[in-house]
C-alpha atoms as a PDB file:
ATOM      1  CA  UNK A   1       2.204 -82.279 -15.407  1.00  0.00           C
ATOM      2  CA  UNK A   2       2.046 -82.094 -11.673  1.00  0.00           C
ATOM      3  CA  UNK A   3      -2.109 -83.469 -12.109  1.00  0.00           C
ATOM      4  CA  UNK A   4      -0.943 -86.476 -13.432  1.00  0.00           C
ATOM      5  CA  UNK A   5       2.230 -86.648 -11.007  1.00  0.00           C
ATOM      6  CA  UNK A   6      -0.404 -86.327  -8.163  1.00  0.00           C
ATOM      7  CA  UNK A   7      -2.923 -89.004 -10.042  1.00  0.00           C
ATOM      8  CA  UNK A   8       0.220 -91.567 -10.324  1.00  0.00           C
ATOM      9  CA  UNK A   9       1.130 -90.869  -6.824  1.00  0.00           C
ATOM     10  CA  UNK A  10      -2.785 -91.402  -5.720  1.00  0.00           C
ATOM     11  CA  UNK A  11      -2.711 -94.933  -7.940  1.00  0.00           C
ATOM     12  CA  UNK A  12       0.203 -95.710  -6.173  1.00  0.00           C
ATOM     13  CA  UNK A  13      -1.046 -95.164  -2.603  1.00  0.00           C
ATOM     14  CA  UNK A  14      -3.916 -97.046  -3.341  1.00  0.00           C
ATOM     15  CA  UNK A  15      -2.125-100.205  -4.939  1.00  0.00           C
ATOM     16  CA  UNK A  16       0.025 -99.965  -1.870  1.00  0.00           C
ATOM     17  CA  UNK A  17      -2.840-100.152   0.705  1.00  0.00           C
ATOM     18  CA  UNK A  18      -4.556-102.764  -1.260  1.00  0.00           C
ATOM     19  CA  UNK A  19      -1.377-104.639  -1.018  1.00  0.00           C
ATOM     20  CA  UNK A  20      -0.454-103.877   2.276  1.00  0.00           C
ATOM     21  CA  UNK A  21      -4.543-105.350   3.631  1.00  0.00           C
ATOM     22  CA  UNK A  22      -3.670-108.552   1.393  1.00  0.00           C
ATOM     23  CA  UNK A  23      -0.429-108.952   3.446  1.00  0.00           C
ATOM     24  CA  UNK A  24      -2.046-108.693   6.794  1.00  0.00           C
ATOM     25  CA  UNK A  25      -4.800-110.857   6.055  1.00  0.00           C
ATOM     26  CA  UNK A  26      -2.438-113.858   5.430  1.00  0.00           C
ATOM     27  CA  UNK A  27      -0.951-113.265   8.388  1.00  0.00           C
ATOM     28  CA  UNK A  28      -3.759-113.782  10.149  1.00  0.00           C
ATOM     29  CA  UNK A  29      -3.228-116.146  13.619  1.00  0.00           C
ATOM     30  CA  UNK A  30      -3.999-119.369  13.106  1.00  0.00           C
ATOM     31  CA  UNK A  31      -6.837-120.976  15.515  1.00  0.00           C
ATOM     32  CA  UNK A  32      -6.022-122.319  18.902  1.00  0.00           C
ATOM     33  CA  UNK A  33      -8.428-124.471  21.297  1.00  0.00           C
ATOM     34  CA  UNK A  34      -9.730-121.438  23.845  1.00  0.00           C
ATOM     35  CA  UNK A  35     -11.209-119.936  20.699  1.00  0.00           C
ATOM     36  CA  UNK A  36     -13.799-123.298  21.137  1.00  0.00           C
ATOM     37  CA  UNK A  37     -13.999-123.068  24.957  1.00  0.00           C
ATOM     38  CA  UNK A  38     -17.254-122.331  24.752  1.00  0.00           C
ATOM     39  CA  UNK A  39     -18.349-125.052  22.100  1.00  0.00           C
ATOM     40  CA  UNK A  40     -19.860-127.908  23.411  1.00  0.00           C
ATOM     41  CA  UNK A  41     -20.379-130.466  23.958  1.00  0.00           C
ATOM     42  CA  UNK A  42     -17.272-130.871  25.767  1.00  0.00           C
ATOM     43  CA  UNK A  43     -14.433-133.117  24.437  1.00  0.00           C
ATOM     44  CA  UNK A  44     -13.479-134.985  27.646  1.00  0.00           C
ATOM     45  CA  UNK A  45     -11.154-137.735  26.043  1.00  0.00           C
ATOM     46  CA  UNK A  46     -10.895-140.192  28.541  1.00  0.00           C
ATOM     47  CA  UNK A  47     -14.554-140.794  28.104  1.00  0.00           C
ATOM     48  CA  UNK A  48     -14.797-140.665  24.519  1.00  0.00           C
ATOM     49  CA  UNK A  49     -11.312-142.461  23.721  1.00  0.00           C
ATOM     50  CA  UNK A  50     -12.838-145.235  26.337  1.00  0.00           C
ATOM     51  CA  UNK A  51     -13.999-148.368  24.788  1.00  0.00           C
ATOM     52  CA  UNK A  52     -14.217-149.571  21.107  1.00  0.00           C
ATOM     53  CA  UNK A  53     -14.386-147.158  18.406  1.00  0.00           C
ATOM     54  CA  UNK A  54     -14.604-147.258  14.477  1.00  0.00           C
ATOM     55  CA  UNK A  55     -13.296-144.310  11.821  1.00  0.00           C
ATOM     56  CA  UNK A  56     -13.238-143.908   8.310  1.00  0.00           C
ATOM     57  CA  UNK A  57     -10.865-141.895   6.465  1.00  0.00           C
ATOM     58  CA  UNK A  58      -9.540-140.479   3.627  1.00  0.00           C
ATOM     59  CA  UNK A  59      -5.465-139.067   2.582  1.00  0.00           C
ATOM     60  CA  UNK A  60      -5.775-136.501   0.132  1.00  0.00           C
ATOM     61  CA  UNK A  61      -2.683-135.069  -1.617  1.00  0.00           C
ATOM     62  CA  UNK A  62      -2.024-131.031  -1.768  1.00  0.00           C
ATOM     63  CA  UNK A  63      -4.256-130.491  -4.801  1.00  0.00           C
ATOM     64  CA  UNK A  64      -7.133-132.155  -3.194  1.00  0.00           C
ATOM     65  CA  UNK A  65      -7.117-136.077  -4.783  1.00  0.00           C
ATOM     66  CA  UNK A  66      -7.967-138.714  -2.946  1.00  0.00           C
ATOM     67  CA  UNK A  67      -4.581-140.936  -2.574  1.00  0.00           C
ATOM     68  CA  UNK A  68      -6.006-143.416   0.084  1.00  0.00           C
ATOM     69  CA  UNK A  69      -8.916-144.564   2.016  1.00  0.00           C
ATOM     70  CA  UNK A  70      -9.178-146.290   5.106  1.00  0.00           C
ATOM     71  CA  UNK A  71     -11.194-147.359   7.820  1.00  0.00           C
ATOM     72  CA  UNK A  72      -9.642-147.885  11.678  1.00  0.00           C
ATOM     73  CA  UNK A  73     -11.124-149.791  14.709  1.00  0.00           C
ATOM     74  CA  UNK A  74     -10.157-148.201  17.914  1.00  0.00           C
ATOM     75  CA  UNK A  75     -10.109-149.323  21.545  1.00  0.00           C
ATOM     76  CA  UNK A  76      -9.174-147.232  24.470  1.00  0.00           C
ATOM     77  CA  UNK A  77      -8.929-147.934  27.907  1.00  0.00           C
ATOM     78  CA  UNK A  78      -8.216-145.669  31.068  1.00  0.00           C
ATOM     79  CA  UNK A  79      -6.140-146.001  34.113  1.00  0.00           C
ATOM     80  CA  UNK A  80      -6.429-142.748  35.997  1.00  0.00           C
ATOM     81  CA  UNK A  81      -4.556-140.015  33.909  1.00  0.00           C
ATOM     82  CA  UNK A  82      -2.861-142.304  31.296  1.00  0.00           C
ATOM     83  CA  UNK A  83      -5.000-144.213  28.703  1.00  0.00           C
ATOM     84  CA  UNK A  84      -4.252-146.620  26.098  1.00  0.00           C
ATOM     85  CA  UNK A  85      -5.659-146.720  22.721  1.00  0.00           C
ATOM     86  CA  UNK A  86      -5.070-149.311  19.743  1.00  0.00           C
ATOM     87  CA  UNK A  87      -5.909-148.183  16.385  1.00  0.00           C
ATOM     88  CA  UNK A  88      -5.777-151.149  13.627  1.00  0.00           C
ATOM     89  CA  UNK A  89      -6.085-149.448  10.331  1.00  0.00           C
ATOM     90  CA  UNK A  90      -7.104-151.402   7.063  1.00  0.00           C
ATOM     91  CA  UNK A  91      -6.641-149.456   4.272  1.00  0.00           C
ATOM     92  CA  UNK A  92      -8.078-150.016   0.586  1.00  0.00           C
ATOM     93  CA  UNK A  93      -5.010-151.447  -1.190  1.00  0.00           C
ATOM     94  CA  UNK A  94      -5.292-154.506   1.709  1.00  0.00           C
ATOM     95  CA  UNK A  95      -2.296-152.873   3.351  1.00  0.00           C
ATOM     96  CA  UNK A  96      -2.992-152.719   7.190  1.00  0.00           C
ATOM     97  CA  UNK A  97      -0.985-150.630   9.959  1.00  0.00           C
ATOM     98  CA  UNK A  98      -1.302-150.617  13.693  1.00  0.00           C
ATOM     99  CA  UNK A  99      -0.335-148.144  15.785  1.00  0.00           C
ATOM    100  CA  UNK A 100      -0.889-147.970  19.950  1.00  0.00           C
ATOM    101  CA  UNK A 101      -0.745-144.785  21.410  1.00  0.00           C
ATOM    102  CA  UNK A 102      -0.143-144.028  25.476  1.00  0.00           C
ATOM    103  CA  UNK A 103      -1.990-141.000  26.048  1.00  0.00           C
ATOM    104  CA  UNK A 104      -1.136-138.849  29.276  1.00  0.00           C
ATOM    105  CA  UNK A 105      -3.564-136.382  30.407  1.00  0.00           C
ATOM    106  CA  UNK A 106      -1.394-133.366  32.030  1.00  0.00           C
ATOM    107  CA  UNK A 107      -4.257-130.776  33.746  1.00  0.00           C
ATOM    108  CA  UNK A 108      -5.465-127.676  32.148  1.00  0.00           C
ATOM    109  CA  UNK A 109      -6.720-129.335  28.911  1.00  0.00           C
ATOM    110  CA  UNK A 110      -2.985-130.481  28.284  1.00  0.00           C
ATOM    111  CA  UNK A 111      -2.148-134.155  26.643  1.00  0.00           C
ATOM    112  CA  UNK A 112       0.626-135.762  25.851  1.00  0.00           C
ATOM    113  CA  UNK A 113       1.026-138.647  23.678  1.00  0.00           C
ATOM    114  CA  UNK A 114       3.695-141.766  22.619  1.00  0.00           C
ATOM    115  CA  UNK A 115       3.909-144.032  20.519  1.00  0.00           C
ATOM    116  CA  UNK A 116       6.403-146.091  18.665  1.00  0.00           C
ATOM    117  CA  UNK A 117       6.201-144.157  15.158  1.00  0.00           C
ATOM    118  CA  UNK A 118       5.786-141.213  16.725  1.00  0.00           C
ATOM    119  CA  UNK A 119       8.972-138.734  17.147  1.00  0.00           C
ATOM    120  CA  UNK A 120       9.427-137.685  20.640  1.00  0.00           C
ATOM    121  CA  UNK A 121       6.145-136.624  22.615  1.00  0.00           C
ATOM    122  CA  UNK A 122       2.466-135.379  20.596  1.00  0.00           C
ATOM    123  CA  UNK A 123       1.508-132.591  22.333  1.00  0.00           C
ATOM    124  CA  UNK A 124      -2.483-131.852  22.636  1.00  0.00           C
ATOM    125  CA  UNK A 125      -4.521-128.799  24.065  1.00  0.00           C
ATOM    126  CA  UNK A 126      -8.316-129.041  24.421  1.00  0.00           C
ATOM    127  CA  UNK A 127     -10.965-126.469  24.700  1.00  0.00           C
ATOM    128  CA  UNK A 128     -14.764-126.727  24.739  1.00  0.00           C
ATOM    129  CA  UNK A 129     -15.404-129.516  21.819  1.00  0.00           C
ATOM    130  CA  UNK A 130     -12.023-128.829  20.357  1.00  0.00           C
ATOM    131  CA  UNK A 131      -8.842-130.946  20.331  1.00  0.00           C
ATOM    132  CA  UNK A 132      -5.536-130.074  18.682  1.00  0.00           C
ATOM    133  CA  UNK A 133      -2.321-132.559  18.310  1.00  0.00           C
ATOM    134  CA  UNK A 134       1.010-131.701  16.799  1.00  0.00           C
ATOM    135  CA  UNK A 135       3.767-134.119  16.022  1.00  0.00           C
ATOM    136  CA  UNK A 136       5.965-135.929  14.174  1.00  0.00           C
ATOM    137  CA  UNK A 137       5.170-139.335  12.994  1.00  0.00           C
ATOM    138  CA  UNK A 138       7.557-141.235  10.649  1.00  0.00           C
ATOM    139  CA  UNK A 139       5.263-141.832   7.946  1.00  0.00           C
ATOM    140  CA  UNK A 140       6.982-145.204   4.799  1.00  0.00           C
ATOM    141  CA  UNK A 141       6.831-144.506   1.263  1.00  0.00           C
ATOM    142  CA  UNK A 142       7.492-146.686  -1.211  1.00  0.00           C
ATOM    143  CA  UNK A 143      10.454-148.364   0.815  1.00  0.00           C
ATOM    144  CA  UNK A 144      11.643-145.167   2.531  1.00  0.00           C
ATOM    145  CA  UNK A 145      10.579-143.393   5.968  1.00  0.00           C
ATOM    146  CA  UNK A 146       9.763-139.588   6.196  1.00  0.00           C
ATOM    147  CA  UNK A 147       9.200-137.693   9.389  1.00  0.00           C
ATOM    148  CA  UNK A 148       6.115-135.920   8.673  1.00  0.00           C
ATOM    149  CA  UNK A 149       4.835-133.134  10.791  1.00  0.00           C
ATOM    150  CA  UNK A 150       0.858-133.514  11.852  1.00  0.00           C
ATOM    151  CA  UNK A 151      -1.364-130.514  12.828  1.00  0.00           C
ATOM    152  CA  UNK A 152      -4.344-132.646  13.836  1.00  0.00           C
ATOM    153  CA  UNK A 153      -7.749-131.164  15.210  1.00  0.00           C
ATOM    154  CA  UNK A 154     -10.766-133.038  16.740  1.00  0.00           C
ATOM    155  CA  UNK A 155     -13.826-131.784  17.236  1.00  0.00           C
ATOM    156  CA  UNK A 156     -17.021-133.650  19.077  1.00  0.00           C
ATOM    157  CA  UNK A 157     -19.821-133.262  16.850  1.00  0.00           C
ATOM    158  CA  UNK A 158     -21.795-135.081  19.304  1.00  0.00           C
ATOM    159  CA  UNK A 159     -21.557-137.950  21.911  1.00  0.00           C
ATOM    160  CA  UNK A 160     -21.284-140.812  19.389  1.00  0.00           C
ATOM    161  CA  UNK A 161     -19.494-138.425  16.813  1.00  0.00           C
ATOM    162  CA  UNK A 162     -16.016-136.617  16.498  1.00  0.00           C
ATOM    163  CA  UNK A 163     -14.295-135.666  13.080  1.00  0.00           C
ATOM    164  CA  UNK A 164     -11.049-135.063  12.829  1.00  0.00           C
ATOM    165  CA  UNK A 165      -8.632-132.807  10.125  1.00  0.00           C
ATOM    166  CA  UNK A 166      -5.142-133.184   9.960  1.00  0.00           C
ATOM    167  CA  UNK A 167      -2.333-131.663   8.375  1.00  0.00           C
ATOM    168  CA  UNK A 168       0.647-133.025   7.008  1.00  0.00           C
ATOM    169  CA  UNK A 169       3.409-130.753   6.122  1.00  0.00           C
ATOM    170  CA  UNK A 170       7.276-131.220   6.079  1.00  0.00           C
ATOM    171  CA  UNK A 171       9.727-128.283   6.157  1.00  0.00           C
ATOM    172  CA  UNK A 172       6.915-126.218   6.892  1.00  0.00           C
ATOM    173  CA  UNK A 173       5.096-127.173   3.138  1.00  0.00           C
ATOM    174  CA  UNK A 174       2.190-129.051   2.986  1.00  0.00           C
ATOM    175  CA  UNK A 175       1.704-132.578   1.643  1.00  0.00           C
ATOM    176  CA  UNK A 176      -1.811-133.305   2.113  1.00  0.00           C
ATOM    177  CA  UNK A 177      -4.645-133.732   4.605  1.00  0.00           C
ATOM    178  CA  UNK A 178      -6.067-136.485   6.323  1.00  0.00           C
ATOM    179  CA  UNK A 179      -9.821-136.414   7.622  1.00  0.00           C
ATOM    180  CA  UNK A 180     -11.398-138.917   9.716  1.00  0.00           C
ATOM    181  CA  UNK A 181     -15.098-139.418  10.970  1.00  0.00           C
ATOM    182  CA  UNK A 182     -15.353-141.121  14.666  1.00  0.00           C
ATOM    183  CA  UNK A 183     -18.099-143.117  15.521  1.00  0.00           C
ATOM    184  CA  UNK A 184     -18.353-144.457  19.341  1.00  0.00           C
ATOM    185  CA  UNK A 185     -19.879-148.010  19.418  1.00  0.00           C
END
């Protein structure tokens, strides 16, 4: 009796500790910028987001479907630290969106960014070939508005090329992703 008390005890323990590594490991930090500080080439955005761009793109929904494509032609311009880019995006239904943003670079690898559906002020960091935006953009659906939380990355693949990942959650659930493939012309 007390073998098999100890056995069930032992199975017990184990289960726990298996659970217990599970648990930590999806609490694992997310990523930040300085972990690509030494990635290169290095983002500098007022040189890349300077002049005309192009990007194609997909929305996909939570389980992975493709919703929407679309393809965007940029054009950014710099005045010192604030620059100015226009994105005019055509998507594959015919609908077409345009959206101008006024990007402020802060120091340190800090950004800050407006624009008129955006919700209060993006915040970026860069690092190395890394980029990372968060805010709120109020995203129409079928007649209605949503504010839609963005966790959107960048990263230079090289100096023509940047792709970009972005996740759209609200109430801290995800909706889908967007990803987007930067060309410099």
């Amino acid at each position: 009796m007390i073998r098999s008390s100890l056995q069930g005890v032992r199975i017990l323990a184990g289960i726990a500790a298996i659970s217990a590594a599970a648990l930590l490991g999806g609490c694992a930090m997310p990523p930040t910028p300085a972990q690509y500080a030494q990635e290169s080439p290095k983002l500098e955005l007022r040189e890349y987001l300077n002049g005309p761009l192009i990007a194609h793109g997909v929305f996909t929904d939570r389980g992975g479907h493709v919703k929407r494509r679309f393809v965007v032609k940029l054009q950014g311009r710099w005045q010192g630290n604030t620059g100015v880019l226009e994105e005019d995006f055509e998507y594959s239904d015919g609908a077409r969106e345009r959206r101008v943003w006024t990007i402020t670079e802060l120091g340190g690898g800090r950004y800050s960014g407006r624009a008129d559906d955006v919700v209060g002020v993006a915040t970026g960091e860069a690092a190395g070939n890394a980029l990372r935006w968060s805010y709120t953009l109020k995203l129409p659906v079928d007649g209605k508005v949503y504010e839609v939380d963005f966790d959107d990355w960048m990263f230079l693949i090289d100096e023509k090329v940047m792709l970009n990942k972005a996740v759209m959650s609200k109430f801290g659930f995800e909706l889908g992703q967007v990803t987007l493939s930067f060309q410099k012309l």
